[in-house]
Structure formats: C-alpha cells, structure tokens
C-alpha atoms as a PDB file:
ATOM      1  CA  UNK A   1       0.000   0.000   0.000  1.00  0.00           C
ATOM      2  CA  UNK A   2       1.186   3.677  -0.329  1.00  0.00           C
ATOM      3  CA  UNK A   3       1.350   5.100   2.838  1.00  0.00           C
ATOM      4  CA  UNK A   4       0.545   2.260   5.905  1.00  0.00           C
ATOM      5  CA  UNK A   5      -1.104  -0.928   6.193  1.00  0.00           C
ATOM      6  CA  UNK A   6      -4.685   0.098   6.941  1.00  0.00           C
ATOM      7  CA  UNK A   7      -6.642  -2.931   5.940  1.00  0.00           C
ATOM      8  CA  UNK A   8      -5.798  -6.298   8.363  1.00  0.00           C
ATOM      9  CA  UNK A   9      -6.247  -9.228   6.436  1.00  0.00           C
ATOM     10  CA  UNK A  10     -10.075 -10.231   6.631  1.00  0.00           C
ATOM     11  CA  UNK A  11     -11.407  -6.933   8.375  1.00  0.00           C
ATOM     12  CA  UNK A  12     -13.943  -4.471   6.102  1.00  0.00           C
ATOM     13  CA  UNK A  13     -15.625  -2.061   7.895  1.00  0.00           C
ATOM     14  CA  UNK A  14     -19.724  -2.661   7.362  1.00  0.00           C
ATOM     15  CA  UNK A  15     -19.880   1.088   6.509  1.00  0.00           C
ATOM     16  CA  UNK A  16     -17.864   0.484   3.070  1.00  0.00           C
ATOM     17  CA  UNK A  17     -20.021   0.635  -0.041  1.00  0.00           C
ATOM     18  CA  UNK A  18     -19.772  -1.406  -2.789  1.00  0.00           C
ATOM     19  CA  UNK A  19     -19.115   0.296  -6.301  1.00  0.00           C
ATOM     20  CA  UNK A  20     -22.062  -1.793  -8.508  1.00  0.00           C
ATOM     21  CA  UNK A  21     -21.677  -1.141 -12.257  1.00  0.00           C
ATOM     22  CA  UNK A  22     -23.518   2.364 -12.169  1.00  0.00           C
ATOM     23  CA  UNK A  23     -20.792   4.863 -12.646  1.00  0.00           C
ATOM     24  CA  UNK A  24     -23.422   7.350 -10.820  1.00  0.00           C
ATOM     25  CA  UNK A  25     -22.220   5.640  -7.779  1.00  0.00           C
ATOM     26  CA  UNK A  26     -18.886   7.321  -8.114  1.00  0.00           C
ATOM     27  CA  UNK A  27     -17.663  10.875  -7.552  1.00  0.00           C
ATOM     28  CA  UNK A  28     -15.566  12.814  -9.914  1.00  0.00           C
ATOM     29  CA  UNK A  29     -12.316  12.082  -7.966  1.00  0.00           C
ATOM     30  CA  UNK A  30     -13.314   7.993  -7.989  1.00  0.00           C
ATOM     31  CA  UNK A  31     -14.373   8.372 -11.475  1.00  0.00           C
ATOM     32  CA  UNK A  32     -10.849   9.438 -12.636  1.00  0.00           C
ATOM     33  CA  UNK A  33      -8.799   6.884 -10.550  1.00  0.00           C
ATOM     34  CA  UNK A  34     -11.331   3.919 -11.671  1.00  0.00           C
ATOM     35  CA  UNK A  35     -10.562   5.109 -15.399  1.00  0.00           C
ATOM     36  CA  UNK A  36      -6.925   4.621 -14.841  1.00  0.00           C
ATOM     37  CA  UNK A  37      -6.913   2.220 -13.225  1.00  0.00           C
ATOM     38  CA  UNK A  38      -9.368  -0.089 -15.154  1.00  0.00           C
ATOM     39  CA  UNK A  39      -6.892  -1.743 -17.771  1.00  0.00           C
ATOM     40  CA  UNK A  40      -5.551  -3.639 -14.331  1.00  0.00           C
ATOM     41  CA  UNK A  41      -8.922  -4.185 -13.095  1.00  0.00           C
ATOM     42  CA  UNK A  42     -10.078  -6.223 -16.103  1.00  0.00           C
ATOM     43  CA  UNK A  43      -7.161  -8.226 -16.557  1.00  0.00           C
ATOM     44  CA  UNK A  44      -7.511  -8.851 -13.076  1.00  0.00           C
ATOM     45  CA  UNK A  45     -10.461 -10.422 -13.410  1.00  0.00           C
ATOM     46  CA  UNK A  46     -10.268 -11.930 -16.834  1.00  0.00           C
ATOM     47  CA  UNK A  47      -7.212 -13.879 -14.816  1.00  0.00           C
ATOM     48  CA  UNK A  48     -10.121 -15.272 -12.376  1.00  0.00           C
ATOM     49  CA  UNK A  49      -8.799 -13.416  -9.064  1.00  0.00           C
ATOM     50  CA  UNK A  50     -12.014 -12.574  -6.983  1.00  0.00           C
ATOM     51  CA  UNK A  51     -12.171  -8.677  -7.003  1.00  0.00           C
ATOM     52  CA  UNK A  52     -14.735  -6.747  -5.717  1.00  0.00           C
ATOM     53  CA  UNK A  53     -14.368  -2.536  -5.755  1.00  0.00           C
ATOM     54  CA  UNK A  54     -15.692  -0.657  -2.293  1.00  0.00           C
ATOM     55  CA  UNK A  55     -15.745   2.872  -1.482  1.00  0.00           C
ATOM     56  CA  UNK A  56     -16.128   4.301   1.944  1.00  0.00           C
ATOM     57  CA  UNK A  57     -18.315   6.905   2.648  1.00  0.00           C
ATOM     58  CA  UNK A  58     -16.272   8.964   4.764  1.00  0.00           C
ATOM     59  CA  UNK A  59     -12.333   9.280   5.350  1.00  0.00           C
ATOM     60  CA  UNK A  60     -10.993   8.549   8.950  1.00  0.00           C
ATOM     61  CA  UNK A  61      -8.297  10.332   8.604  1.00  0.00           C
ATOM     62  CA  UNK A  62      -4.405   9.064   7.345  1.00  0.00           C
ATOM     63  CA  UNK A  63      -6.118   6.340   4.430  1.00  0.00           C
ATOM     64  CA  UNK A  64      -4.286   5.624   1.453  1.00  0.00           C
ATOM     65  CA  UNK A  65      -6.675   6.488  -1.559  1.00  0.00           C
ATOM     66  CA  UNK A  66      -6.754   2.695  -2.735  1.00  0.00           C
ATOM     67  CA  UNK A  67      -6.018  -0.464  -0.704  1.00  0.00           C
ATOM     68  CA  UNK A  68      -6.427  -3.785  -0.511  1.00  0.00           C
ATOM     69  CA  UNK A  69      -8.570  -6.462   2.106  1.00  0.00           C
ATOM     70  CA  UNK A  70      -9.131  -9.708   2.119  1.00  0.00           C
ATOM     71  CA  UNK A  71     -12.679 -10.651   3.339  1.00  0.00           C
ATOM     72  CA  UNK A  72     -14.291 -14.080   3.240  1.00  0.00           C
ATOM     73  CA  UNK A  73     -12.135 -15.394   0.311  1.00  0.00           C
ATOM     74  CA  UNK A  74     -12.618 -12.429  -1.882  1.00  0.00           C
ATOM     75  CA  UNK A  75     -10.308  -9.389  -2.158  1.00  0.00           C
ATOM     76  CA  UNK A  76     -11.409  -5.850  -1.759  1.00  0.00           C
ATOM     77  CA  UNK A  77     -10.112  -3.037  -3.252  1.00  0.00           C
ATOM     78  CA  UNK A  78     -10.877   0.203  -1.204  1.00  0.00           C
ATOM     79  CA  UNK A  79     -11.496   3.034  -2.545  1.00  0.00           C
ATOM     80  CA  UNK A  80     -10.650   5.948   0.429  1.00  0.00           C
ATOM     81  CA  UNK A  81     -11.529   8.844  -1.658  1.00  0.00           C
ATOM     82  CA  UNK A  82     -14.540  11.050  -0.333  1.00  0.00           C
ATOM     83  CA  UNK A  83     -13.534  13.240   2.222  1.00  0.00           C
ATOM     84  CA  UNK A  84      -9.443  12.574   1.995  1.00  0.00           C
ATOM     85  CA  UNK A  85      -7.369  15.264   0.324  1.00  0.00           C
ATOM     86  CA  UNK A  86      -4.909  12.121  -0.366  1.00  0.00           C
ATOM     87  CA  UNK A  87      -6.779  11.267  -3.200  1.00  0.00           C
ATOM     88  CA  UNK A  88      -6.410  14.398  -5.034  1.00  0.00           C
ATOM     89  CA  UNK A  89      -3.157  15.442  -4.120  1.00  0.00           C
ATOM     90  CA  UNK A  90      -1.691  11.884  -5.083  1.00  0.00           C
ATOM     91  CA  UNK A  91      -2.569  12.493  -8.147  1.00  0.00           C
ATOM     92  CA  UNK A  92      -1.656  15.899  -8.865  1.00  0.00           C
ATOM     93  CA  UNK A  93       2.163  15.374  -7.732  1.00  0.00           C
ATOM     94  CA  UNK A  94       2.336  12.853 -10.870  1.00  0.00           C
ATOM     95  CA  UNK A  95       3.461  14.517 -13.758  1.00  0.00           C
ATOM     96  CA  UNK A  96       0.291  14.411 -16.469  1.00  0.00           C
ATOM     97  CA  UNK A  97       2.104  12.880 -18.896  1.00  0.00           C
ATOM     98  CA  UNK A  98       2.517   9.642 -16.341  1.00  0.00           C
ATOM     99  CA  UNK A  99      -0.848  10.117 -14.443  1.00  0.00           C
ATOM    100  CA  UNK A 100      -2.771   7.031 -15.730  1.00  0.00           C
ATOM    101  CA  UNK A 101       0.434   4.738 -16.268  1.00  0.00           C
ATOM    102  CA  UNK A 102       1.242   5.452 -12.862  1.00  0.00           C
ATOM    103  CA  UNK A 103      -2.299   4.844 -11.357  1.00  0.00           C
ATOM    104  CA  UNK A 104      -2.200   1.415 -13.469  1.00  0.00           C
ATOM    105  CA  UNK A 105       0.990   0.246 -11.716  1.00  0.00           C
ATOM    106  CA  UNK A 106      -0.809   0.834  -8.338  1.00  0.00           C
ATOM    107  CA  UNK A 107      -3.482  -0.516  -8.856  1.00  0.00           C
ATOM    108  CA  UNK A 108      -1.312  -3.188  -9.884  1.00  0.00           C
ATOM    109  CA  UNK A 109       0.865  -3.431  -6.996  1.00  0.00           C
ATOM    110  CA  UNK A 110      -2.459  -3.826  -4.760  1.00  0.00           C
ATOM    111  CA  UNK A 111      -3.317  -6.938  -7.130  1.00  0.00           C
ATOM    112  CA  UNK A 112      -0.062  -7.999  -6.317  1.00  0.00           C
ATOM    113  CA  UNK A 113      -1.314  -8.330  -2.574  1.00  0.00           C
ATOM    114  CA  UNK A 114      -4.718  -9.778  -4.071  1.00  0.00           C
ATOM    115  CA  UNK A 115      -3.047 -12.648  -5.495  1.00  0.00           C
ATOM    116  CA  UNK A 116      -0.498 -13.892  -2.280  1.00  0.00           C
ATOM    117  CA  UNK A 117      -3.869 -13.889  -0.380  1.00  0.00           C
ATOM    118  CA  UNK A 118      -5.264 -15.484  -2.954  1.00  0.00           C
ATOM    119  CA  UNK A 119      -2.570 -18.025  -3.671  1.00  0.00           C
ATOM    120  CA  UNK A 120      -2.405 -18.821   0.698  1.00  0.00           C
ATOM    121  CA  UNK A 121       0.963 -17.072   1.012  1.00  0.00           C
ATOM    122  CA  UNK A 122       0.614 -14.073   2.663  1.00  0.00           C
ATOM    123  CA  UNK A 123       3.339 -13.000   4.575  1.00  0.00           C
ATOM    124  CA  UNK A 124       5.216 -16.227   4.203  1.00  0.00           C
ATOM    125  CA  UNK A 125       8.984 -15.993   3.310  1.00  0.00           C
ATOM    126  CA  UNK A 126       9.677 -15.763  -0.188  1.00  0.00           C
ATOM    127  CA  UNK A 127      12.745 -18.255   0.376  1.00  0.00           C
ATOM    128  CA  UNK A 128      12.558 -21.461   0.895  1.00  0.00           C
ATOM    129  CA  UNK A 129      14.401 -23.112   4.366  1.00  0.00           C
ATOM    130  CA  UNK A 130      13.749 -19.842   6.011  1.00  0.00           C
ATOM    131  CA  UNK A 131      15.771 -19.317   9.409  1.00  0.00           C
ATOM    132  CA  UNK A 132      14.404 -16.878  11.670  1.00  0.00           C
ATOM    133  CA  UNK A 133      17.384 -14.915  12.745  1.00  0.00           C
ATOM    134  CA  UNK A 134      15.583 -12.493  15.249  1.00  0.00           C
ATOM    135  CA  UNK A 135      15.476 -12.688  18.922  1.00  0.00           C
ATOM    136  CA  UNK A 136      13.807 -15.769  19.860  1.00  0.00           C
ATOM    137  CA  UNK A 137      12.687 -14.120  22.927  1.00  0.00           C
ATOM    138  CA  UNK A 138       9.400 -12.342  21.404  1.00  0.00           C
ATOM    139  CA  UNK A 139      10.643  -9.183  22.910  1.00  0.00           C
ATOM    140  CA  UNK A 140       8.746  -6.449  21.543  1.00  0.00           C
ATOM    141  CA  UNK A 141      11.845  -4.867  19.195  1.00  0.00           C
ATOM    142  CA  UNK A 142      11.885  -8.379  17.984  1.00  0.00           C
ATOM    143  CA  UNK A 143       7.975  -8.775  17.234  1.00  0.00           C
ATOM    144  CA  UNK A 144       8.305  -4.790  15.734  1.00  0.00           C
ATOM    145  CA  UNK A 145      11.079  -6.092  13.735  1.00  0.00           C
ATOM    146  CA  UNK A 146       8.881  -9.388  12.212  1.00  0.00           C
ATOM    147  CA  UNK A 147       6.229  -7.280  11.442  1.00  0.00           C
ATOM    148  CA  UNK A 148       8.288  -4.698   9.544  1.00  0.00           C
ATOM    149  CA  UNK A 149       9.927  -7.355   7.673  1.00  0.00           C
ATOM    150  CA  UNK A 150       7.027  -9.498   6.653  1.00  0.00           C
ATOM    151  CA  UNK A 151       4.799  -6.056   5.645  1.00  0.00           C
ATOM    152  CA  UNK A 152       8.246  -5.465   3.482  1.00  0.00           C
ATOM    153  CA  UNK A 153       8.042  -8.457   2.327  1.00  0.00           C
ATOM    154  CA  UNK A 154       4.844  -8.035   0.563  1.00  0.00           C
ATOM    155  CA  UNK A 155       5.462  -4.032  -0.054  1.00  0.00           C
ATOM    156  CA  UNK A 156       8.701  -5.084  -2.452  1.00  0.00           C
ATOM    157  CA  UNK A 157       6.584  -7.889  -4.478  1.00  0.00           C
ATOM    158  CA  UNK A 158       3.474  -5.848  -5.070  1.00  0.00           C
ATOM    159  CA  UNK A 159       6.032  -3.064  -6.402  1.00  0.00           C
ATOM    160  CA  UNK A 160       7.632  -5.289  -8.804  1.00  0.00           C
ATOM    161  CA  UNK A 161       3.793  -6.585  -9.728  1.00  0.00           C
ATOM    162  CA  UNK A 162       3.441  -3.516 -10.537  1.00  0.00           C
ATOM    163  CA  UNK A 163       6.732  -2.501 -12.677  1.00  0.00           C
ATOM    164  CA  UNK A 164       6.258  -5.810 -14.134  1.00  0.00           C
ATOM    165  CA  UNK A 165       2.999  -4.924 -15.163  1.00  0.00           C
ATOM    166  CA  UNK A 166       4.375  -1.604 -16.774  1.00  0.00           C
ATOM    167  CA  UNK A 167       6.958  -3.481 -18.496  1.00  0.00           C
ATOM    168  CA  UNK A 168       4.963  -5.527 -20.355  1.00  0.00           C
ATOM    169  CA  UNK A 169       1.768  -2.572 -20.633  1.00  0.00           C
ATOM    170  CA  UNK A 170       3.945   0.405 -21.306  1.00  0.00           C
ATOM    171  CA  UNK A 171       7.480  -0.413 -22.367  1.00  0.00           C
ATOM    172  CA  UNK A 172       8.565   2.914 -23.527  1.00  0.00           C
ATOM    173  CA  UNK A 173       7.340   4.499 -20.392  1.00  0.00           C
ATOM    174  CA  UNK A 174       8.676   1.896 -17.998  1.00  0.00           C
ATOM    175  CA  UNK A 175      12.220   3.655 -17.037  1.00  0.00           C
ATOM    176  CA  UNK A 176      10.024   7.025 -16.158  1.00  0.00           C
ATOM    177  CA  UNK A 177       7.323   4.331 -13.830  1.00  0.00           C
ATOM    178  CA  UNK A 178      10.615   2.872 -12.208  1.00  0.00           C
ATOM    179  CA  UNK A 179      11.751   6.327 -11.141  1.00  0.00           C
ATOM    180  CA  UNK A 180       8.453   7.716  -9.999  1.00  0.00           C
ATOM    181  CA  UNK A 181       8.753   3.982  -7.583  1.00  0.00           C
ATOM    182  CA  UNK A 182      11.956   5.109  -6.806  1.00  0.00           C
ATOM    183  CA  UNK A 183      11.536   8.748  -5.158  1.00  0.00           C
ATOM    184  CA  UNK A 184       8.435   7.464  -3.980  1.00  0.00           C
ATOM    185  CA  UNK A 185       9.983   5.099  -2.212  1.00  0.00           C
ATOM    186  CA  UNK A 186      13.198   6.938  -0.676  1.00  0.00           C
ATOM    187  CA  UNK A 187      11.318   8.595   1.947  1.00  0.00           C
ATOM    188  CA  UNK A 188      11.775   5.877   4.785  1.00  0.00           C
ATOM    189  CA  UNK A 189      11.607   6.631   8.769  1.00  0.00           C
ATOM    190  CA  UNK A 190      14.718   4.128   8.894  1.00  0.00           C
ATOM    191  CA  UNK A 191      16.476   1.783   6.675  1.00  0.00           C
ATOM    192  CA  UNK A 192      14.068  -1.915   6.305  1.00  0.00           C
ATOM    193  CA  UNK A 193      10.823   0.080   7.564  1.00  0.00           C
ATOM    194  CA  UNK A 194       7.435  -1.554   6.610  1.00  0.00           C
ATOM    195  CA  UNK A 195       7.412  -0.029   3.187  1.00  0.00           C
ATOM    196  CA  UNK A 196      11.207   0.339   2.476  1.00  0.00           C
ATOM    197  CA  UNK A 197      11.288  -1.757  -1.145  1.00  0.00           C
ATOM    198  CA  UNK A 198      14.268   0.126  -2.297  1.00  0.00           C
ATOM    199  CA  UNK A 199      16.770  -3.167  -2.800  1.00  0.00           C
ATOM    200  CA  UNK A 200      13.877  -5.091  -5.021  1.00  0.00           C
ATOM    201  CA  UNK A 201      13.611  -1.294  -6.972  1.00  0.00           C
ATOM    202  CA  UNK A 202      17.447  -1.489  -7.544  1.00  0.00           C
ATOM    203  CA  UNK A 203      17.228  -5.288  -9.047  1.00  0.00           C
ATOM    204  CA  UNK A 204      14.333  -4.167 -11.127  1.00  0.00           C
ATOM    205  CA  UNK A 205      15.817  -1.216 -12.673  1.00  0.00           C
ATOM    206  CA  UNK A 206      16.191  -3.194 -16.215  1.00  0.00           C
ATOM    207  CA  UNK A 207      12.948  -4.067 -17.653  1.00  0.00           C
ATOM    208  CA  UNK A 208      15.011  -7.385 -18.828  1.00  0.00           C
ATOM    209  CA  UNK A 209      15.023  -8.919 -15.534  1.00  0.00           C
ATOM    210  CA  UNK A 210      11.193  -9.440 -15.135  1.00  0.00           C
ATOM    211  CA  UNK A 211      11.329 -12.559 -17.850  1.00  0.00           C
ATOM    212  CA  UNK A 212       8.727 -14.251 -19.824  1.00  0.00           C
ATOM    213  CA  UNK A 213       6.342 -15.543 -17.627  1.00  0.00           C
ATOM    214  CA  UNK A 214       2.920 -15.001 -18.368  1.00  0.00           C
ATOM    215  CA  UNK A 215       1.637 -12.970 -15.906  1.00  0.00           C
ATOM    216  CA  UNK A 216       3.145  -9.943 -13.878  1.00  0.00           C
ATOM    217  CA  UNK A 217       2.965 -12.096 -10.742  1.00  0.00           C
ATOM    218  CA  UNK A 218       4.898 -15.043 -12.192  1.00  0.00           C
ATOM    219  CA  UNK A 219       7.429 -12.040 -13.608  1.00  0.00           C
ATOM    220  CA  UNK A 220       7.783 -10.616 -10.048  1.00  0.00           C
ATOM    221  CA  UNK A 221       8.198 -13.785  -8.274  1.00  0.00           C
ATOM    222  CA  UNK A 222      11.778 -14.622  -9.049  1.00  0.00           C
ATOM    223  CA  UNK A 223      13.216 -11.259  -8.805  1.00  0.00           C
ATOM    224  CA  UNK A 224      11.548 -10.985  -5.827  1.00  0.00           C
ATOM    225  CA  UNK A 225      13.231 -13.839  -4.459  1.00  0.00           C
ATOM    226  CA  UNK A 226      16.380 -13.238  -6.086  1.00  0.00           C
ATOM    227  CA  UNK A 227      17.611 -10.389  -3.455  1.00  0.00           C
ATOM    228  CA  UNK A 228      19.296 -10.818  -0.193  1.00  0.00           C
ATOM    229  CA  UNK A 229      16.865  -8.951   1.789  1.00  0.00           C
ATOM    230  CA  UNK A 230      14.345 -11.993   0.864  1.00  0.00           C
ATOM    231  CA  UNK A 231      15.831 -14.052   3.845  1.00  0.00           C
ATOM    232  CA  UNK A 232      16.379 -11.120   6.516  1.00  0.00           C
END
C-alpha cells in the first residue's frame, strides 16, 4: 500500500459501499482513478482473481486512496476517496504525462497483494528453508522487527507486480514508472521500515530482468526472491 497498512487481512468495515456497475455511484475524484486504473482491473479479473471494488463513505483520517482487504475469500479493493485530500493530491504530484500509467501500476501493486492472499501465502517468506534470525525471545523490538519485515516483504513484491505490469503494458514508459517507484519510495523513517522496497527497486531497474512468464505475478516472483533482503 502507499502510505501504511490500513486494511488487516479479513477486516472491512460494514460502513464500506460497494461500487455496482452504475458509474453514478462514483464521484468525480473515484471516477478518474477507476478510469486509470481499469486496464488492471479487467485483466484482473479476466485472470479469475475474486475482485470486488468498495468505497467508503467517509475518510478517517491518514487512508491511502486505494487499498487492498481480504474478506471471506474475496479481495477488496478500497477506494478511500470522499472526504481525503490524499486522493487528489496523489494524483496531482504525478506529472500528467505519467498520471494514468502510474495509477495502473498501483493498482497493480495492490493486485499484487490480491493474489499472495489469494494463492495462501501471505506474509510467508519468499525463500525457501527460512531461518528466523531475530530474537527468539518475542521481545517487543523483535515482534516490531517481524512485522516490519514481513509487511516489506509483501510491499517489495506488489512493487515489482506492478513494474512488471508496466513493463509488459507500457514499455517505452517503464524507465520514467521505475523512477516515480523510486523517489516514492526513498522517503523511509529508517532503513528496512514496513514499506522500504528500495533493494527489489534497484534489481528491477532493467525491464530485462522481469522474464517471460505469463503474468506480472509469475514475472515478479523470481526477482523478488532473487535479493538478499528476501531471507532477513
């Protein structure tokens, strides 16, 4: 997600409304970010992952404009738009010329959390033989630690969902998407905080080493496991 993990897995607040076909159920602000960002929405589901789009009514305060839940085997992507001057802003500090590119490779990147719930493997390692190497203790600078490195975890291989998604979308705009990730990205409270994906940016920085596959979560996978931090 873009700014903090809002959504914990399974939780939806019964005050979110769902977004039915109607476009009159969206606002201006939705309309524009569901325009963007439907190229990823239909391939989404064209790829059989169980999306559903929600809005809520009302900010609380501190939401990203979209996440992603998890509720009863579905995902959900959230829509945190009326009320939060996030929404707007996010979008104006993208240059124009990048605007709906950019808003495609988020909307990616929450896909990319969409399909590790959907495939069971949500927050697990993305090594295999995984050795915890933190204080066995549970101290709480140990559990703070865990947490920061499995929401990391997940934060670097919905980023590469998303460049991989550019890659293979937008070619000739994918060095300009890989710098927006970039600066985006180099604001971190310390170095390996929840969101800090900067080593899985560097591998990705040629569009080359994303691959074949056929989807932009099979691309991601192995660079995502390719770099060191994978097992810290």
């Amino acid at each position: 997600m873009w700014k903090r993990v809002v959504l914990a897995l399974g939780f939806i607040p019964a005050t979110f409304t769902p977004l039915h076909a109607s476009a009159a159920a969206l606002t201006p602000l939705e309309t524009r970010w569901m325009q963007a960002a439907w190229p990823v929405i239909t391939y989404a589901r064209a790829q059989g992952l169980p999306l559903d789009i929600v809005a809520q009514p009302v900010a609380q305060g501190g939401e990203p404009p979209i996440a992603m839940g998890y509720v009863d085997g579905r995902c959900k992507l959230v829509l945190t738009m009326r009320g939060n001057p996030e929404a707007e802003s996010t979008l104006d500090k993208i240059p124009a010329e990048l605007r709906d590119t950019i808003v495609e490779a988020m909307t990616a990147h929450e896909l990319g959390h969409c399909w590790r719930y959907v495939e069971g493997a949500w927050h697990t390692p993305p090594v295999a033989g995984f050795t915890d190497a933190l204080d066995a203790s549970n101290t709480p600078q140990a559990d703070l630690e865990r947490d920061m490195r499995a929401t990391r975890w997940e934060e670097g291989f919905a980023d590469l969902v998303g460049l991989a998604w550019t890659r293979t979308q937008h070619p000739e705009r994918y060095r300009a998407v890989h710098d927006w990730f970039e600066q985006f990205r180099a604001d971190q409270p310390l170095p390996g905080a929840h969101h800090d994906t900067r080593a899985w940016l560097k591998r990705a920085k040629d569009p080359a080493v994303f691959g074949a596959a056929a989807t932009p979560f099979e691309q991601a996978l192995p660079v995502w496991r390719s770099e060191p931090d994978a097992g810290r």
